[in-house]
PDB file of N, CA and C in Angstrom:
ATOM      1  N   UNK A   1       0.852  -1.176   0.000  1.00  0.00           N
ATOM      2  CA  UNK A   1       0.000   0.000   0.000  1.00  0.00           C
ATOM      3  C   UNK A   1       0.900   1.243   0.000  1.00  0.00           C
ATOM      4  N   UNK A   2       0.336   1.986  -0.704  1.00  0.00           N
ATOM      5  CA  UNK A   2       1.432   3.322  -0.884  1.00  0.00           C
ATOM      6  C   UNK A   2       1.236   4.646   0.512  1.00  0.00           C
ATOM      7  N   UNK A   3       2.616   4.884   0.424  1.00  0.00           N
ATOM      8  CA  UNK A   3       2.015   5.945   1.597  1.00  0.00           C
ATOM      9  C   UNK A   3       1.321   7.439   1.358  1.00  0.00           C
ATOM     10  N   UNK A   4       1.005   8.025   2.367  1.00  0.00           N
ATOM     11  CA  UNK A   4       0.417   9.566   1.796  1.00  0.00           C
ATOM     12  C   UNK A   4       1.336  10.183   2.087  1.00  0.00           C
ATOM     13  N   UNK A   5       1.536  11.098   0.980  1.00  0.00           N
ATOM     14  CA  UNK A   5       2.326  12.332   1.302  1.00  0.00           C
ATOM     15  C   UNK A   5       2.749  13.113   2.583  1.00  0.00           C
ATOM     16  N   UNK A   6       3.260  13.581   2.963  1.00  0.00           N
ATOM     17  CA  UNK A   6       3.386  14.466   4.604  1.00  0.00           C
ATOM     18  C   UNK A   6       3.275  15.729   3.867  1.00  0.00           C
ATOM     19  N   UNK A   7       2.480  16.817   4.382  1.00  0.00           N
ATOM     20  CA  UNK A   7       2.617  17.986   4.233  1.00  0.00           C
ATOM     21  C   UNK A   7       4.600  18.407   4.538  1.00  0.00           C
ATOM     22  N   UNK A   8       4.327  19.166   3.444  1.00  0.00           N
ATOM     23  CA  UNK A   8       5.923  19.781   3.276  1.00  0.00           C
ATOM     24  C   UNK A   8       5.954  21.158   3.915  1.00  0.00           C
ATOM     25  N   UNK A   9       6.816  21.651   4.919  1.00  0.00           N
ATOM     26  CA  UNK A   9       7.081  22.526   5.401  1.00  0.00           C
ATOM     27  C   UNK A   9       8.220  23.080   4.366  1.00  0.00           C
ATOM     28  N   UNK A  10       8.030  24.434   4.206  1.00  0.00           N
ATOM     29  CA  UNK A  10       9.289  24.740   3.933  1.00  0.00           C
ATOM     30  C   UNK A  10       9.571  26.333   4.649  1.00  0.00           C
ATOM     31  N   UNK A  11      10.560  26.416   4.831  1.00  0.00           N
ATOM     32  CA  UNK A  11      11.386  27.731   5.760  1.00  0.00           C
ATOM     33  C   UNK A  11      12.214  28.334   4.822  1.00  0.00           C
ATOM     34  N   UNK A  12      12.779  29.819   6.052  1.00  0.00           N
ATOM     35  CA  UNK A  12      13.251  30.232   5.373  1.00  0.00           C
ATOM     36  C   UNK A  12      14.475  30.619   6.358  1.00  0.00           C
ATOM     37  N   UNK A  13      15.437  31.112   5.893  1.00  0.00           N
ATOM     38  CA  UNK A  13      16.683  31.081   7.109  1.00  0.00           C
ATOM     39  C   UNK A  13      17.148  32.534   7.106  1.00  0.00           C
ATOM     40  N   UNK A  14      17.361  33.273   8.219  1.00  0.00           N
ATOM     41  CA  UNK A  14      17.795  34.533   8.728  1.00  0.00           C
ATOM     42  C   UNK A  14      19.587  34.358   9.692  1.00  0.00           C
ATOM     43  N   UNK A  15      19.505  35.453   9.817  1.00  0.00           N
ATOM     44  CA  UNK A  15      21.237  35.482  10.510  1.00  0.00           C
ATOM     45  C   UNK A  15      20.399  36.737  11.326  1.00  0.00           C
ATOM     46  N   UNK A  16      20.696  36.142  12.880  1.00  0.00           N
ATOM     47  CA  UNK A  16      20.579  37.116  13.775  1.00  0.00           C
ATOM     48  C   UNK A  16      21.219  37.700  14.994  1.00  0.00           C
ATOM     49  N   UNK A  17      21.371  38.765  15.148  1.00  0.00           N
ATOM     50  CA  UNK A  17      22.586  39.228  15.837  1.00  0.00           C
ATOM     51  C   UNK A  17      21.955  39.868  17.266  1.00  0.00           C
ATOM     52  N   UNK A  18      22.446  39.386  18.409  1.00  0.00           N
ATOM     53  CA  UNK A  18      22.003  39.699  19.506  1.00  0.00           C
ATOM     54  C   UNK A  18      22.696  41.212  20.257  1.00  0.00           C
ATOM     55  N   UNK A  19      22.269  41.434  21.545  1.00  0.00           N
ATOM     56  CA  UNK A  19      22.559  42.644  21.968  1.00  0.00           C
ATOM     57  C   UNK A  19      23.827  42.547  22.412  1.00  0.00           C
ATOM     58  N   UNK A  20      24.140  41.516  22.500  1.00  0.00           N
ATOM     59  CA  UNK A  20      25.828  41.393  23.333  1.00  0.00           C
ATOM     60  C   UNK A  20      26.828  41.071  21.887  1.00  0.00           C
ATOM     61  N   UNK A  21      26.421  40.910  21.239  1.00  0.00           N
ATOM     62  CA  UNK A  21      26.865  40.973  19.653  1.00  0.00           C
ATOM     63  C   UNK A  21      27.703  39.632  19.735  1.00  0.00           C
ATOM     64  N   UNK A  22      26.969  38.824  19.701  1.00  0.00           N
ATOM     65  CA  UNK A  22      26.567  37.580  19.254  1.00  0.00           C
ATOM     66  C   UNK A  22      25.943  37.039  18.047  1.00  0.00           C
ATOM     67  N   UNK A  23      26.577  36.424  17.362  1.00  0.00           N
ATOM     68  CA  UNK A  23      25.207  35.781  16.086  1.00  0.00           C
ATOM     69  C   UNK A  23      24.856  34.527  15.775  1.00  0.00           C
ATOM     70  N   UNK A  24      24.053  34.003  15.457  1.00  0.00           N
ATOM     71  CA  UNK A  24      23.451  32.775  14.982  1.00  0.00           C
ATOM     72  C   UNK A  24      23.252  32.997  13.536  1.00  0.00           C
ATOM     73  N   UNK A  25      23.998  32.035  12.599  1.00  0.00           N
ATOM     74  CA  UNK A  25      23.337  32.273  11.016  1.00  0.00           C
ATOM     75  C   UNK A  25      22.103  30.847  10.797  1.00  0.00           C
ATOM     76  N   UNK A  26      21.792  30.917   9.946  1.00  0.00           N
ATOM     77  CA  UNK A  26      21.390  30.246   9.492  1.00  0.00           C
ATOM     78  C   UNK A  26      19.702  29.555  10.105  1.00  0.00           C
ATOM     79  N   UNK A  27      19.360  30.622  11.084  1.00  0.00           N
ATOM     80  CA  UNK A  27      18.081  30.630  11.762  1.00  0.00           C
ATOM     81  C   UNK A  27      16.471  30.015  11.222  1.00  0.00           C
ATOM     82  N   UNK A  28      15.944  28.789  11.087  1.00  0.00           N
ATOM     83  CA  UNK A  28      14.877  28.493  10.361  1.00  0.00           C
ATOM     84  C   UNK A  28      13.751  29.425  10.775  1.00  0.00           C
ATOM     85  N   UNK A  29      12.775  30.044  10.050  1.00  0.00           N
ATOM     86  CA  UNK A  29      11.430  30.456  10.418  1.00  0.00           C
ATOM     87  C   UNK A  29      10.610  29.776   9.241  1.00  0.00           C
ATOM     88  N   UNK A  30       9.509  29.372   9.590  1.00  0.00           N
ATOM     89  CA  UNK A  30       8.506  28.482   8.536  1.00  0.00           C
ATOM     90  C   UNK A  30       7.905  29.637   7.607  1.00  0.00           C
ATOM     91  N   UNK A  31       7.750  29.341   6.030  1.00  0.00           N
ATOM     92  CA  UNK A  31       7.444  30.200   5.269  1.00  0.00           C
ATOM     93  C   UNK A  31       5.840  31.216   5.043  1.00  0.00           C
ATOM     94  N   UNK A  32       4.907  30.660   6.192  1.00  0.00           N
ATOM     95  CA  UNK A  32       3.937  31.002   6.468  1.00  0.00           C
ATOM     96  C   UNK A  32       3.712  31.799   7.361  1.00  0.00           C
ATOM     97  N   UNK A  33       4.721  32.109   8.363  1.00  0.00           N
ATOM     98  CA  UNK A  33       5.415  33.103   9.098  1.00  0.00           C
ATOM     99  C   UNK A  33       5.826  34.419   8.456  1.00  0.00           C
ATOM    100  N   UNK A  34       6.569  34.316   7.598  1.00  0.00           N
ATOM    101  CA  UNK A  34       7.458  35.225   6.849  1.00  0.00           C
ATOM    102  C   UNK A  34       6.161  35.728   5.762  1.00  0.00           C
ATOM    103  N   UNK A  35       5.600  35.211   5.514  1.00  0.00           N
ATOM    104  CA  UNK A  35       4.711  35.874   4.356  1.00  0.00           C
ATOM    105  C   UNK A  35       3.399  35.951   5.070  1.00  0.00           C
ATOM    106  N   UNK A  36       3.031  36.581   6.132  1.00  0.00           N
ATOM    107  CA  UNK A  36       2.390  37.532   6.841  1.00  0.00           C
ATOM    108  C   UNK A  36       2.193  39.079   6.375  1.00  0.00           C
ATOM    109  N   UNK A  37       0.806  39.225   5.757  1.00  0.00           N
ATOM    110  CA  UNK A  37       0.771  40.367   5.094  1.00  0.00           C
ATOM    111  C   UNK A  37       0.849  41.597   6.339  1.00  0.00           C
ATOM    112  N   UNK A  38       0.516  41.345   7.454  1.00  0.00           N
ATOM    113  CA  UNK A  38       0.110  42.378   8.282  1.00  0.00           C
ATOM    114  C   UNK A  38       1.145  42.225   8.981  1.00  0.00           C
ATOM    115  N   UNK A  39       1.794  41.771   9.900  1.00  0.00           N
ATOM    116  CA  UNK A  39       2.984  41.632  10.802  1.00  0.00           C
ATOM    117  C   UNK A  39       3.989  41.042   9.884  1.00  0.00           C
ATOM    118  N   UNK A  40       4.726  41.173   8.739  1.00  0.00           N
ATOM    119  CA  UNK A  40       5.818  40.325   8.740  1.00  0.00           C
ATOM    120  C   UNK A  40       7.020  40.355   9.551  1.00  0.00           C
ATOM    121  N   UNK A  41       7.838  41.852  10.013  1.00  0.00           N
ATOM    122  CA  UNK A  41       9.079  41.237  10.617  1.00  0.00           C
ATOM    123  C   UNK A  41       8.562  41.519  12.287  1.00  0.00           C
ATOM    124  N   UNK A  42       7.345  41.458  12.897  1.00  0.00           N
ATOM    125  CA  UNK A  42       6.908  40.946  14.305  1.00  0.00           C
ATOM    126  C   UNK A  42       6.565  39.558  14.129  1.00  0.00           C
ATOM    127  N   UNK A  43       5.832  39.200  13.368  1.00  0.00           N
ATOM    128  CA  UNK A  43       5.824  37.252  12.782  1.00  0.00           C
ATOM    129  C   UNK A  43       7.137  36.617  13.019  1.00  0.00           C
ATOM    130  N   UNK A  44       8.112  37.458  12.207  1.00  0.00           N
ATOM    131  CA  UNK A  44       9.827  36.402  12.152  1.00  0.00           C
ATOM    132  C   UNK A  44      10.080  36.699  13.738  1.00  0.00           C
ATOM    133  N   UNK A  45      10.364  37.621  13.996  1.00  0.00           N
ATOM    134  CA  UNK A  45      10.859  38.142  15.533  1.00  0.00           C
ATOM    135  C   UNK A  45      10.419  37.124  16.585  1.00  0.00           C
ATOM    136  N   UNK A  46       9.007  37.546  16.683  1.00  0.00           N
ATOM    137  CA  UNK A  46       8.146  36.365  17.475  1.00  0.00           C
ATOM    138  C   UNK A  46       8.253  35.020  17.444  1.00  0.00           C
ATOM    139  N   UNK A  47       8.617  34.841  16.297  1.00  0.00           N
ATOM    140  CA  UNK A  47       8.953  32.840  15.789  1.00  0.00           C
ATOM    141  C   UNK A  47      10.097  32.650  16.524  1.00  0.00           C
ATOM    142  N   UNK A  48      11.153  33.535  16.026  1.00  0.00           N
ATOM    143  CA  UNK A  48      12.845  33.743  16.565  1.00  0.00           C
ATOM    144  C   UNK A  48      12.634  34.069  18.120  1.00  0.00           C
ATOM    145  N   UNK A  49      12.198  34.274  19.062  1.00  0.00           N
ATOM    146  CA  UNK A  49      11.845  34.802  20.055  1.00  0.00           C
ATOM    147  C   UNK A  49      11.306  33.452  20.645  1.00  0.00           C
ATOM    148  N   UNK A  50      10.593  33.086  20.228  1.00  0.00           N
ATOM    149  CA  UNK A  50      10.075  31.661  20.900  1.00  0.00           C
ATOM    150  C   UNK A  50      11.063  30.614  20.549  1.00  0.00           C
ATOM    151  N   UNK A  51      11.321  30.461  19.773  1.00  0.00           N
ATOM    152  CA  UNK A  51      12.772  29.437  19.775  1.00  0.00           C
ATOM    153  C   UNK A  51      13.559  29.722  20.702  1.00  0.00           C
ATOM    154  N   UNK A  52      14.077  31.342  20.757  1.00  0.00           N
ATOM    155  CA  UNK A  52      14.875  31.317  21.971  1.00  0.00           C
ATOM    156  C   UNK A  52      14.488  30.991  23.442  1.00  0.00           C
ATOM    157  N   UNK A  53      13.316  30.974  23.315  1.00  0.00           N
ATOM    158  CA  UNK A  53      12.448  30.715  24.353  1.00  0.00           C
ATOM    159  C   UNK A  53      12.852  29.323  25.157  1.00  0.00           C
ATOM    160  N   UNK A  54      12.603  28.722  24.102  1.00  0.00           N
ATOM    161  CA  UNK A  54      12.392  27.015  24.130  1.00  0.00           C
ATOM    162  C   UNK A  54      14.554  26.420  24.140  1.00  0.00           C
ATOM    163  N   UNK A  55      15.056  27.571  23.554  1.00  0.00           N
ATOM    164  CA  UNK A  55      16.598  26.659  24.126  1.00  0.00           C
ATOM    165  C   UNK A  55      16.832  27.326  25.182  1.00  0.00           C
ATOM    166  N   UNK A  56      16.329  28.359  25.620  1.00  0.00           N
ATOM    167  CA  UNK A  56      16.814  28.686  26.938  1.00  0.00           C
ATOM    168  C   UNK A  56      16.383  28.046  28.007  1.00  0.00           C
ATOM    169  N   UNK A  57      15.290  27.356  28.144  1.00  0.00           N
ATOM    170  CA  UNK A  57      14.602  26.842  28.952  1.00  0.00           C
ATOM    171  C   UNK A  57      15.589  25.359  29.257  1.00  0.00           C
ATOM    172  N   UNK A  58      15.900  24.876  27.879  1.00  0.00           N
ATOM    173  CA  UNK A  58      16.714  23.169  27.836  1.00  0.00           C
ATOM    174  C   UNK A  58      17.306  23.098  28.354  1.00  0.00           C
ATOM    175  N   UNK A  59      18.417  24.842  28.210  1.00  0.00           N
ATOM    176  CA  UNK A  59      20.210  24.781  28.505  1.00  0.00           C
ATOM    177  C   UNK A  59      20.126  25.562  29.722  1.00  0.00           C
ATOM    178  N   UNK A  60      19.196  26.054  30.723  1.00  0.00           N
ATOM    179  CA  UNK A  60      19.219  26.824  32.058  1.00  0.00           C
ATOM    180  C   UNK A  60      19.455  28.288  31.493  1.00  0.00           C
ATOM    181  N   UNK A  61      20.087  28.689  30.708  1.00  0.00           N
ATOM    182  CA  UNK A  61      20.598  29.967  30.729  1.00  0.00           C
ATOM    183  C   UNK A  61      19.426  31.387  30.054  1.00  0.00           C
ATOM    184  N   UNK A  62      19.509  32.364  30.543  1.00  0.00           N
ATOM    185  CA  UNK A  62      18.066  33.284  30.375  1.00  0.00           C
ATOM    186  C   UNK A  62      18.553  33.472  28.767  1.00  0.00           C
ATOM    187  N   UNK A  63      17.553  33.517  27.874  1.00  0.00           N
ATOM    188  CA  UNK A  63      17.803  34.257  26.399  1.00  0.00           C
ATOM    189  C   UNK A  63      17.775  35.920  26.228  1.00  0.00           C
ATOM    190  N   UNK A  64      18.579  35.661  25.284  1.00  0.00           N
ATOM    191  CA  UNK A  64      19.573  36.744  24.808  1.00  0.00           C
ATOM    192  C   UNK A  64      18.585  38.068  23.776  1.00  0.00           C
ATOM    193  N   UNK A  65      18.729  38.855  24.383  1.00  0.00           N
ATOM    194  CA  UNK A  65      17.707  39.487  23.233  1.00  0.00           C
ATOM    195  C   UNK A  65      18.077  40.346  21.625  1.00  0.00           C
ATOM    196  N   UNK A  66      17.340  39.760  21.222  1.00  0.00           N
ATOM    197  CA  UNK A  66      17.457  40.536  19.361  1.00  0.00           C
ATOM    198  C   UNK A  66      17.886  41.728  19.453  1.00  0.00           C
ATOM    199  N   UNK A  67      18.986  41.683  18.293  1.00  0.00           N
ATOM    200  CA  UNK A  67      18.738  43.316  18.256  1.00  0.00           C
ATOM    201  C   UNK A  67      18.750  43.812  16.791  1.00  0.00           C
ATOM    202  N   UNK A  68      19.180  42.739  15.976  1.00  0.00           N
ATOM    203  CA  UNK A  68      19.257  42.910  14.001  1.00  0.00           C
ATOM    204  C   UNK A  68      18.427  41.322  13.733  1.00  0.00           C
ATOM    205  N   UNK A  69      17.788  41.430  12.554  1.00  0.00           N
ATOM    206  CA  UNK A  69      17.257  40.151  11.958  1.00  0.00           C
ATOM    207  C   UNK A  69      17.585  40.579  10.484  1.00  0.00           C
ATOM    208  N   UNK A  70      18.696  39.693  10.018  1.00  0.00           N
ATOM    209  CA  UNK A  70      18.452  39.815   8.299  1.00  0.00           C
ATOM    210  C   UNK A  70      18.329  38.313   7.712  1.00  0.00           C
ATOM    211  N   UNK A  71      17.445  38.254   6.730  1.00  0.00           N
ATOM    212  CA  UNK A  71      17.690  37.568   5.652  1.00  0.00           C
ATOM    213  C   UNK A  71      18.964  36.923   5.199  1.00  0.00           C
ATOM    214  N   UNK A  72      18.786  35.770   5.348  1.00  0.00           N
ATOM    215  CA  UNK A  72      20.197  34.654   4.580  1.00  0.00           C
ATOM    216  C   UNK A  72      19.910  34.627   3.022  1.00  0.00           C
ATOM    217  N   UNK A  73      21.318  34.727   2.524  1.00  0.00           N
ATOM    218  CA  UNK A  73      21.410  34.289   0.860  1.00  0.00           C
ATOM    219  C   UNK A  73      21.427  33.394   0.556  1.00  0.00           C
TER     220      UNK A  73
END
């Protein structure tokens, strides 16, 4: 029997630079995020923001706050 498809996610990747000037490249946000007609860069922020959320919580240490979000090539 054949299987069904999985819905395909696809993302998009940012490089973001924190207040202590720190960076992370290569940052996933899901493409339904990013193409938010009304909030787009509070959508990415907020996505990026809750991720940090969720490794700060794993690794004990408080998250770091945004201070640039750009677009990866």
């Amino acid at each position: 029997m054949a299987k069904k498809p999985t819905a395909r996610t696809e993302f998009v990747f940012f490089n973001v630079t924190y207040e202590d000037g720190s960076q992370k490249s290569n940052r996933k946000v899901p493409l339904e995020v990013v193409d938010d007609p009304y909030d787009g860069e509070g959508a990415i922020r907020k996505a990026l923001e809750e991720q940090d959320r969720q490794i700060s919580e794993r690794s004990g240490l408080p998250p770091l706050m945004i201070s640039k979000i750009v677009r990866a090539k």
